[in-house]
Each structure stands twice: as structure tokens, then as C-alpha cells.
C-alpha atoms as a PDB file:
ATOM      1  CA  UNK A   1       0.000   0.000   0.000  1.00  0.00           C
ATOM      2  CA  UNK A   2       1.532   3.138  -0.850  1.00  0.00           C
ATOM      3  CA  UNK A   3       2.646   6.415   1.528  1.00  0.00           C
ATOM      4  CA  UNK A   4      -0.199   8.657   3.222  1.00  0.00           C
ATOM      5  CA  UNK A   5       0.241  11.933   2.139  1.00  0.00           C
ATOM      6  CA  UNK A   6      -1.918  15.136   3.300  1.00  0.00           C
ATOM      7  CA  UNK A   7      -2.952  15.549  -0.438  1.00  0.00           C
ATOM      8  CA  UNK A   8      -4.055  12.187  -0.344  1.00  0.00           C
ATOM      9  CA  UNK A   9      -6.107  12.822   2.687  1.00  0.00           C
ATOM     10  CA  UNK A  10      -7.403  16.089   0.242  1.00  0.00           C
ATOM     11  CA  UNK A  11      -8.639  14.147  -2.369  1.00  0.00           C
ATOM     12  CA  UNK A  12     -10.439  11.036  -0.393  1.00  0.00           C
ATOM     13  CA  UNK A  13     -12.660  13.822   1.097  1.00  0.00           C
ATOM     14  CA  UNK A  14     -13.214  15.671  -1.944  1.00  0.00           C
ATOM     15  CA  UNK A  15     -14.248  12.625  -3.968  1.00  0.00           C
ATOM     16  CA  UNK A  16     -16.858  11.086  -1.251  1.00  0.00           C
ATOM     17  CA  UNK A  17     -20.408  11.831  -0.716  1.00  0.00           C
ATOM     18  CA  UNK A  18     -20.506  13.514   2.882  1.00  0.00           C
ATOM     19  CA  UNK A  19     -23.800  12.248   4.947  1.00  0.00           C
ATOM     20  CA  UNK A  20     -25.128  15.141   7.210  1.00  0.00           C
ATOM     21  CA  UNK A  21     -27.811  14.534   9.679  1.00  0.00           C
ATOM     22  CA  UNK A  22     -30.989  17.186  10.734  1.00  0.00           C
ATOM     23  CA  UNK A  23     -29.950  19.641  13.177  1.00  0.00           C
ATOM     24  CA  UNK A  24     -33.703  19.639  14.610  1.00  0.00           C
ATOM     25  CA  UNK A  25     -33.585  19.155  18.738  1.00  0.00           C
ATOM     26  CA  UNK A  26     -29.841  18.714  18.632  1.00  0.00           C
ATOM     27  CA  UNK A  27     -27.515  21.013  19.961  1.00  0.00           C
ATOM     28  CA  UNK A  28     -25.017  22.205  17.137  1.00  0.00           C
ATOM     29  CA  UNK A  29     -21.221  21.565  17.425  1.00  0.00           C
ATOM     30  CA  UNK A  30     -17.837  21.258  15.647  1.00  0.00           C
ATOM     31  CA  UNK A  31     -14.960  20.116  16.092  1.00  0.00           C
ATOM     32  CA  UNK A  32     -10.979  19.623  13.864  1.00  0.00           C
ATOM     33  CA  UNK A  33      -9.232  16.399  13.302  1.00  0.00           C
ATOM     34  CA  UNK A  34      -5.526  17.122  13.199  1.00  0.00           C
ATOM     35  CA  UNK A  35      -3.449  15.401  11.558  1.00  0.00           C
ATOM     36  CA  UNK A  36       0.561  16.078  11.202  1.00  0.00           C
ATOM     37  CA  UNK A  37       3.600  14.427  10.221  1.00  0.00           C
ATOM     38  CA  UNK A  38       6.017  13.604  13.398  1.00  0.00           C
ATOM     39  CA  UNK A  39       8.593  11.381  13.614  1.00  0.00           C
ATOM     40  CA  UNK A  40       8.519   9.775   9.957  1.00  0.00           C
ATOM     41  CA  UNK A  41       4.456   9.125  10.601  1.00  0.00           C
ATOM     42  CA  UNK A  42       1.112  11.023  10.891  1.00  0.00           C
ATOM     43  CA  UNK A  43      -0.287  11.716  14.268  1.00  0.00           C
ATOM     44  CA  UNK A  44      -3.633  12.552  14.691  1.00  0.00           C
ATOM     45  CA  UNK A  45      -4.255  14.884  18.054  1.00  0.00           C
ATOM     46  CA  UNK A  46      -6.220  14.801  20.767  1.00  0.00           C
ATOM     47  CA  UNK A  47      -6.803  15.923  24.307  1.00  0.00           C
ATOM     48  CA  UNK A  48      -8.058  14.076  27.764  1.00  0.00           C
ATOM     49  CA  UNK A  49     -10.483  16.899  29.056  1.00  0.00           C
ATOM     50  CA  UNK A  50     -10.368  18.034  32.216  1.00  0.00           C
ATOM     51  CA  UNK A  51     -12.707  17.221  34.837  1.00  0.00           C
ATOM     52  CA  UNK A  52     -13.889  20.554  35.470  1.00  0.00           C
ATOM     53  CA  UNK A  53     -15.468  21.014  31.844  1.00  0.00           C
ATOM     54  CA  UNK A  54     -19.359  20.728  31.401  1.00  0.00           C
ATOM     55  CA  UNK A  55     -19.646  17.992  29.040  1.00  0.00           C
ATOM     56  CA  UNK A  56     -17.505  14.773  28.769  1.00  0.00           C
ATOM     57  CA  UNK A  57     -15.105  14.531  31.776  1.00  0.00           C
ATOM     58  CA  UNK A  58     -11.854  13.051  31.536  1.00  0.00           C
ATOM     59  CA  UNK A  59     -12.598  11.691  28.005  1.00  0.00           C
ATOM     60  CA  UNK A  60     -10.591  11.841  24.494  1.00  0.00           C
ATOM     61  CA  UNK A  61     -11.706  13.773  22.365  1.00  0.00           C
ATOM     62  CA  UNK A  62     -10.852  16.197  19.160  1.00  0.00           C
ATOM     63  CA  UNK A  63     -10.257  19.828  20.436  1.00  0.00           C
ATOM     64  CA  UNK A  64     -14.133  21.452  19.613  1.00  0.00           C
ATOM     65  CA  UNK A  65     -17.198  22.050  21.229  1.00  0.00           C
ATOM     66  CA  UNK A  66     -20.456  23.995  20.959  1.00  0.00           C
ATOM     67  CA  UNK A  67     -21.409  26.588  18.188  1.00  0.00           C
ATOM     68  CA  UNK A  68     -21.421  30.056  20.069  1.00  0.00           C
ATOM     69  CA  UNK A  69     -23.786  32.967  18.220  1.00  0.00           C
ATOM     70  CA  UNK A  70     -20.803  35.107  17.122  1.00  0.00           C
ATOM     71  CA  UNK A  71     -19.364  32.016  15.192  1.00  0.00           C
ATOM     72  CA  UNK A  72     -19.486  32.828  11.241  1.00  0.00           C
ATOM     73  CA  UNK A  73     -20.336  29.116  10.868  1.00  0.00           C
ATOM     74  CA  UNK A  74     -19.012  25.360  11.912  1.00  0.00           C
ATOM     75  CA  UNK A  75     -15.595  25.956  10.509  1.00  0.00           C
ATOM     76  CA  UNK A  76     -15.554  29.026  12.433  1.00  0.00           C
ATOM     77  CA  UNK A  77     -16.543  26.919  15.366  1.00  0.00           C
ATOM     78  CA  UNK A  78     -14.232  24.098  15.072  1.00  0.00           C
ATOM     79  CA  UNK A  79     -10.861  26.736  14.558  1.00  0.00           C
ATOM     80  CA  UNK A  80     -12.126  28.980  17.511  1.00  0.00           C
ATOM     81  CA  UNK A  81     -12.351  26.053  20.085  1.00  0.00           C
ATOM     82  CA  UNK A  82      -9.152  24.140  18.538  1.00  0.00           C
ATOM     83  CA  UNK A  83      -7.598  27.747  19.592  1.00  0.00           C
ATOM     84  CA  UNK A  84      -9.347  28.047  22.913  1.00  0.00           C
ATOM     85  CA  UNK A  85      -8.642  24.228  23.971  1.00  0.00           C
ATOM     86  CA  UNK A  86      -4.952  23.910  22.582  1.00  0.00           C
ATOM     87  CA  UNK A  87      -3.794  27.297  21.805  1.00  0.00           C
ATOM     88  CA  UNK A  88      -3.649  26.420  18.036  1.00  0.00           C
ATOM     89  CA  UNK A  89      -3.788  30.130  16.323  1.00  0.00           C
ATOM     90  CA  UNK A  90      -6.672  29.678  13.735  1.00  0.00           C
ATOM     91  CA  UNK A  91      -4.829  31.000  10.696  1.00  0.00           C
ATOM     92  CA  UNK A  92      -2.163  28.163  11.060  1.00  0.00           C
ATOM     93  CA  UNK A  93      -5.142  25.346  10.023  1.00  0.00           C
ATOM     94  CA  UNK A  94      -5.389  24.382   7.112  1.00  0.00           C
ATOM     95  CA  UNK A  95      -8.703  22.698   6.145  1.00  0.00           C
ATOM     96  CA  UNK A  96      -8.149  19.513   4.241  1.00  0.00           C
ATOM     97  CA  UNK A  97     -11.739  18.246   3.967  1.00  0.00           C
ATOM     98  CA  UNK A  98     -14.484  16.990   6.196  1.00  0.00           C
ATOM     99  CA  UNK A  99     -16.167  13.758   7.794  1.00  0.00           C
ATOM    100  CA  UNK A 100     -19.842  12.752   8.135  1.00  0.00           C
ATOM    101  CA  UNK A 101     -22.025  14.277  10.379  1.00  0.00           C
ATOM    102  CA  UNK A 102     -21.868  12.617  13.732  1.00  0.00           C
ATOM    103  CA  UNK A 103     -24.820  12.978  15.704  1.00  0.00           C
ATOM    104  CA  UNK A 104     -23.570  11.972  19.858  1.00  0.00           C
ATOM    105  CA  UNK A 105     -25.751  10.138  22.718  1.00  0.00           C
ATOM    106  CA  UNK A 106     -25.452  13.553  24.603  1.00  0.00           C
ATOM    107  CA  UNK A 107     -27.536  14.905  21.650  1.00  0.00           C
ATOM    108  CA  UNK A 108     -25.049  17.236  20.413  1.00  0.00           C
ATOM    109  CA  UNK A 109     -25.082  16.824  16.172  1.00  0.00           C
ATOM    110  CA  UNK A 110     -21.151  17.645  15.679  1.00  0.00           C
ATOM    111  CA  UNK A 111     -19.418  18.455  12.246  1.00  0.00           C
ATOM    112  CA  UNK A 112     -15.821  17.225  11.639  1.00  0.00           C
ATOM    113  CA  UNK A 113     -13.442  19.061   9.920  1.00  0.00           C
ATOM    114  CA  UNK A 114      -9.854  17.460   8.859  1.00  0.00           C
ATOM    115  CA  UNK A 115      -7.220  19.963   9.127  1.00  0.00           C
ATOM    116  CA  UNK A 116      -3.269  20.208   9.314  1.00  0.00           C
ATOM    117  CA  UNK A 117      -0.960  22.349  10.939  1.00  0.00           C
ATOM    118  CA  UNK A 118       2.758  22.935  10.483  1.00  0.00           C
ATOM    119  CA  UNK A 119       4.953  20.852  12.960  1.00  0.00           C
ATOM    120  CA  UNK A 120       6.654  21.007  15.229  1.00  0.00           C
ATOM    121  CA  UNK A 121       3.796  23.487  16.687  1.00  0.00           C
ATOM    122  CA  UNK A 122       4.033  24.633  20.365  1.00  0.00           C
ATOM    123  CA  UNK A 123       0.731  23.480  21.823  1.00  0.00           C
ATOM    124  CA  UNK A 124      -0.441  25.604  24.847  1.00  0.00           C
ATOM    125  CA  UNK A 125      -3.175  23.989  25.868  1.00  0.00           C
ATOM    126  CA  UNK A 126      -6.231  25.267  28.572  1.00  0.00           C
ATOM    127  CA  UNK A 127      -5.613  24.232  31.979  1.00  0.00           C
ATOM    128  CA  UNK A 128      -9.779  24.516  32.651  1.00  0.00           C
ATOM    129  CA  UNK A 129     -10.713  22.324  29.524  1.00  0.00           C
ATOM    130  CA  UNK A 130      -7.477  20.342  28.884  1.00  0.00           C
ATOM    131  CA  UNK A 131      -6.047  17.540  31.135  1.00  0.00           C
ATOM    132  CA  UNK A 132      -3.461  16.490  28.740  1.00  0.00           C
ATOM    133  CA  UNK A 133      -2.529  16.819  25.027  1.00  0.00           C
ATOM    134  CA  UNK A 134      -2.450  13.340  23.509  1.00  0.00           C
ATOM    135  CA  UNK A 135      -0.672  12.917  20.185  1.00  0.00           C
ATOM    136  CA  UNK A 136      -1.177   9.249  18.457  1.00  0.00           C
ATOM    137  CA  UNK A 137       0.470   7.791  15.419  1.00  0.00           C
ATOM    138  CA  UNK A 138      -1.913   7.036  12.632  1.00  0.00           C
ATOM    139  CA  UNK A 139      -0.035   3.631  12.429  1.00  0.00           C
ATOM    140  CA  UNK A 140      -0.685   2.750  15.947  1.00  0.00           C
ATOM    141  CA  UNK A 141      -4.043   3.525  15.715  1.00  0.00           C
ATOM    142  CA  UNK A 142      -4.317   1.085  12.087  1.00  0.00           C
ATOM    143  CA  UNK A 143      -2.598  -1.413  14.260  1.00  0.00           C
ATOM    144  CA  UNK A 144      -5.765  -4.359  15.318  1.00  0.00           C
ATOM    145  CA  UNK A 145      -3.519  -4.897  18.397  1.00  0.00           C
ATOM    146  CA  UNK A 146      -5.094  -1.178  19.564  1.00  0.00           C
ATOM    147  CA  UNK A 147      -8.656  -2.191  18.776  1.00  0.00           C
ATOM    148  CA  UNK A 148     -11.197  -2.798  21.424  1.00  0.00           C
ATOM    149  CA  UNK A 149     -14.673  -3.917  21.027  1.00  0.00           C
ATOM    150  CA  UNK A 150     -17.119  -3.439  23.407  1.00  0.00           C
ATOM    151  CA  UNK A 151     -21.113  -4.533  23.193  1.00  0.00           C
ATOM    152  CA  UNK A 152     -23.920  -2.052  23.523  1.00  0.00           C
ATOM    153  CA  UNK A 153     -27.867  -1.712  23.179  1.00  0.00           C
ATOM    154  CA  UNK A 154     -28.531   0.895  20.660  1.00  0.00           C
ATOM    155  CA  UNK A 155     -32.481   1.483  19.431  1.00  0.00           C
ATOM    156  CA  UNK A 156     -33.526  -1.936  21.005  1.00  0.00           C
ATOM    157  CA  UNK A 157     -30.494  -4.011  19.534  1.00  0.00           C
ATOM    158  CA  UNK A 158     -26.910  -5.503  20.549  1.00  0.00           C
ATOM    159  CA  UNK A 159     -24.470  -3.881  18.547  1.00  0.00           C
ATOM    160  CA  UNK A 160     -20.714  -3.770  18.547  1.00  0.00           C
ATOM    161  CA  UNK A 161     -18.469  -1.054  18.433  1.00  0.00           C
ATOM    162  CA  UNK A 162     -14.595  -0.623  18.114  1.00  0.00           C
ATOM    163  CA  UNK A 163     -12.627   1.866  20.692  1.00  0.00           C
ATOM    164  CA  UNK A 164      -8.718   2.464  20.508  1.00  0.00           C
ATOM    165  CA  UNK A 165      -5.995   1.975  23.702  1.00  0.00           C
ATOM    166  CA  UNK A 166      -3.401   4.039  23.450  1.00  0.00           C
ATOM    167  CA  UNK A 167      -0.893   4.543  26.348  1.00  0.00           C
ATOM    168  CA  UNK A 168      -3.436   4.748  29.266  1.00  0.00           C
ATOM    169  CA  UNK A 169      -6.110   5.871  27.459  1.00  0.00           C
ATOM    170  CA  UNK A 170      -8.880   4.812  25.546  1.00  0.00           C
ATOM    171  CA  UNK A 171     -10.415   6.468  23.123  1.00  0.00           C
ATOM    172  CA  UNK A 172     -14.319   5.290  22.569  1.00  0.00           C
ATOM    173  CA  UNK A 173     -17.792   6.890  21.873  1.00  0.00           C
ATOM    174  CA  UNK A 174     -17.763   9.904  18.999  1.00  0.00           C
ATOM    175  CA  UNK A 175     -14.399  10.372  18.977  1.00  0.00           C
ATOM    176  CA  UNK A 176     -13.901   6.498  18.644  1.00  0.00           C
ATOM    177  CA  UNK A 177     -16.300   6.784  15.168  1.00  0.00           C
ATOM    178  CA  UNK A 178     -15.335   9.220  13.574  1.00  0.00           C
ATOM    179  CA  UNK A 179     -11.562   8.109  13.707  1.00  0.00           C
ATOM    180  CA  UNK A 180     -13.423   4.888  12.306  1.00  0.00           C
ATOM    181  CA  UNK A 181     -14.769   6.633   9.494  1.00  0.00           C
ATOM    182  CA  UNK A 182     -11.363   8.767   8.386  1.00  0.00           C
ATOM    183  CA  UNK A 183      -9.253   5.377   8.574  1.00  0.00           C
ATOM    184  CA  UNK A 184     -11.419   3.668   6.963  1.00  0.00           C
ATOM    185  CA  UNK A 185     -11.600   6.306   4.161  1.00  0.00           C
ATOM    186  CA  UNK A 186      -7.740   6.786   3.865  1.00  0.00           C
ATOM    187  CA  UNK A 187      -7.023   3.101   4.075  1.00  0.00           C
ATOM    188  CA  UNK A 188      -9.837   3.097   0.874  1.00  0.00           C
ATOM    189  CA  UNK A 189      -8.010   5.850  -0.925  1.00  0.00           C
ATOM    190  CA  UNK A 190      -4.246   4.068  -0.483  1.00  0.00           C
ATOM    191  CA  UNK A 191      -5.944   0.703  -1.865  1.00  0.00           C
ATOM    192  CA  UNK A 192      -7.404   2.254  -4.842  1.00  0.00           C
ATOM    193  CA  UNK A 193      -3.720   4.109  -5.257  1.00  0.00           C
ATOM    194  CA  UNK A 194      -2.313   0.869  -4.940  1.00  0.00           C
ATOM    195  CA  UNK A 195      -4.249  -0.723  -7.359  1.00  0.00           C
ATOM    196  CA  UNK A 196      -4.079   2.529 -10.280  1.00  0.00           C
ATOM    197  CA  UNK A 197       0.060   1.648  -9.936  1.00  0.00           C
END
């Protein structure tokens, strides 16, 4: 399979159909999936929230949160908290594309946008929202050792769903899916590059 590159990670987003959901009765959120070369991989970042925040304690997640008035729209959202929450200055993100709608069992309906930022970056994360900044190799997280499935009831039936260990932390829920959904749709892209060479 050949290299992941960021304009790889471009074009799979361009060339999908993106699924949003209704906003109706949800509250509306957004939030940036960074990804960055480090150490001859790509890391995608994250953050263990504090336990002082109002939603979510102590879980991984993607630096966002919930649309205030003044944003201009979710983009605006998702590059306002990523600055808040890690001290990421908004003009160094570069939108790459976006993910699926992803609609949480808190009843938030979130937008995801993929991003990049140069690196190394100095990360200053908030000491009220941010416990610690986590940053995890895209290879780790392709790796099935990392993979855990639990077993839930969702709408009346047993269903299964995959969460990530990393370290000492594991990464599940939302934040779990939607890194789901951009693997899956990189790992798509590099086996359709693979097969055009």
C-alpha cells in the first residue's frame, strides 16, 4: 500500500459523498481532526479533558465544542475552540476536507473538519478544559492490536463497536467513530492508489 500523504487525505474527502444529519432538537457543534507528520508518521491529536469542563469529563476527544452565536459558521466553530482548547492560532489550520455528520448520545449533532498544521507546533493547551494533550500515530491507531470492542444496546439491539488503547487511554464513543470513518476512508483511498500503480 503506498505512503499517506496530506494531499491524499485532500482528495479522499473531496471525492466522497458527505452524509449530514438534521440539526432539529440537537444542539449544534464542531470540532478539527488534526493530523501532522512527526517522527517519519502522521499523528492525529487529541486531548483528555479536564474534569472541570461541562460535558464529557476526563474523556478523548478532538479539540471542539459547541457553536457560540458570534461564530461565522461550523468551521468558524471548530478553529475557535481548537484555539481556545490547545492554543492552536486559527490562521495556522489548514482545512483539508471533512467527515460525516456525527450525531452523539449527549444529543449534540457535531461536524468534523480534517485539518493540518505545520509541525513542530508549540501546543499551549487550557488548563480549565485540557487535562493532557495526547498525540497518536496514525499507524498505531491502524494497528488491530489497539482495537477494542465493546457490546452495547442501541435502538432496542446488541451492537458492537470498536474503541482504541493508546498509552493509558482509551479512546471510545464519537471520537472512537469518527476516527473509524477517516481510517477507513484513507485506508480506501491508499488501496485504490495501490491498485491505479
Amino acid at each position: 500500500m503506498g505512503a499517506l500523504t496530506l494531499d491524499l487525505v485532500r482528495n479522499a474527502l473531496a471525492n466522497r459523498q458527505r452524509i449530514t444529519a438534521a440539526a432539529e432538537g440537537l444542539m449544534p457543534a464542531a470540532v478539527m481532526l488534526l493530523l501532522y507528520p512527526k517522527d517519519g508518521d502522521f499523528c492525529v491529536l487529541l486531548n483528555k479533558r479536564s474534569m472541570t469542563v461541562e460535558h464529557h469529563k476526563g474523556e478523548m476527544s478532538f479539540p471542539g465544542g459547541a457553536r457560540d452565536p458570534e461564530d461565522a459558521d461550523f468551521e468558524d466553530t471548530a478553529r475557535r475552540e481548537t484555539e481556545e482548547e490547545m492554543g492552536i492560532a486559527r490562521d495556522d489550520i489548514t482545512i483539508l476536507g471533512r467527515l460525516d455528520d456525527n450525531v452523539t448520545r449527549s444529543n449534540f449533532i457535531v461536524k468534523v473538519f480534517v485539518g493540518t498544521i505545520p509541525y513542530p507546533y508549540r501546543f499551549n493547551p487550557s488548563s480549565h478544559e485540557i487535562a493532557e494533550v495526547v498525540e497518536i500515530p496514525i499507524n498505531v491507531l491502524r494497528d488491530p492490536a489497539t482495537l477494542r470492542w465493546d457490546s452495547r444496546i442501541e435502538n432496542g439491539e446488541r451492537i458492537s463497536v470498536r474503541s482504541y488503547g493508546y498509552q493509558q487511554h482509551l479512546v471510545y464513543g464519537a471520537t472512537a467513530k469518527i476516527l473509524d470513518q477517516f481510517l477507513d476512508i484513507i485506508d480506501a483511498q491508499l488501496t485504490i492508489n495501490a491498485e491505479l500503480t
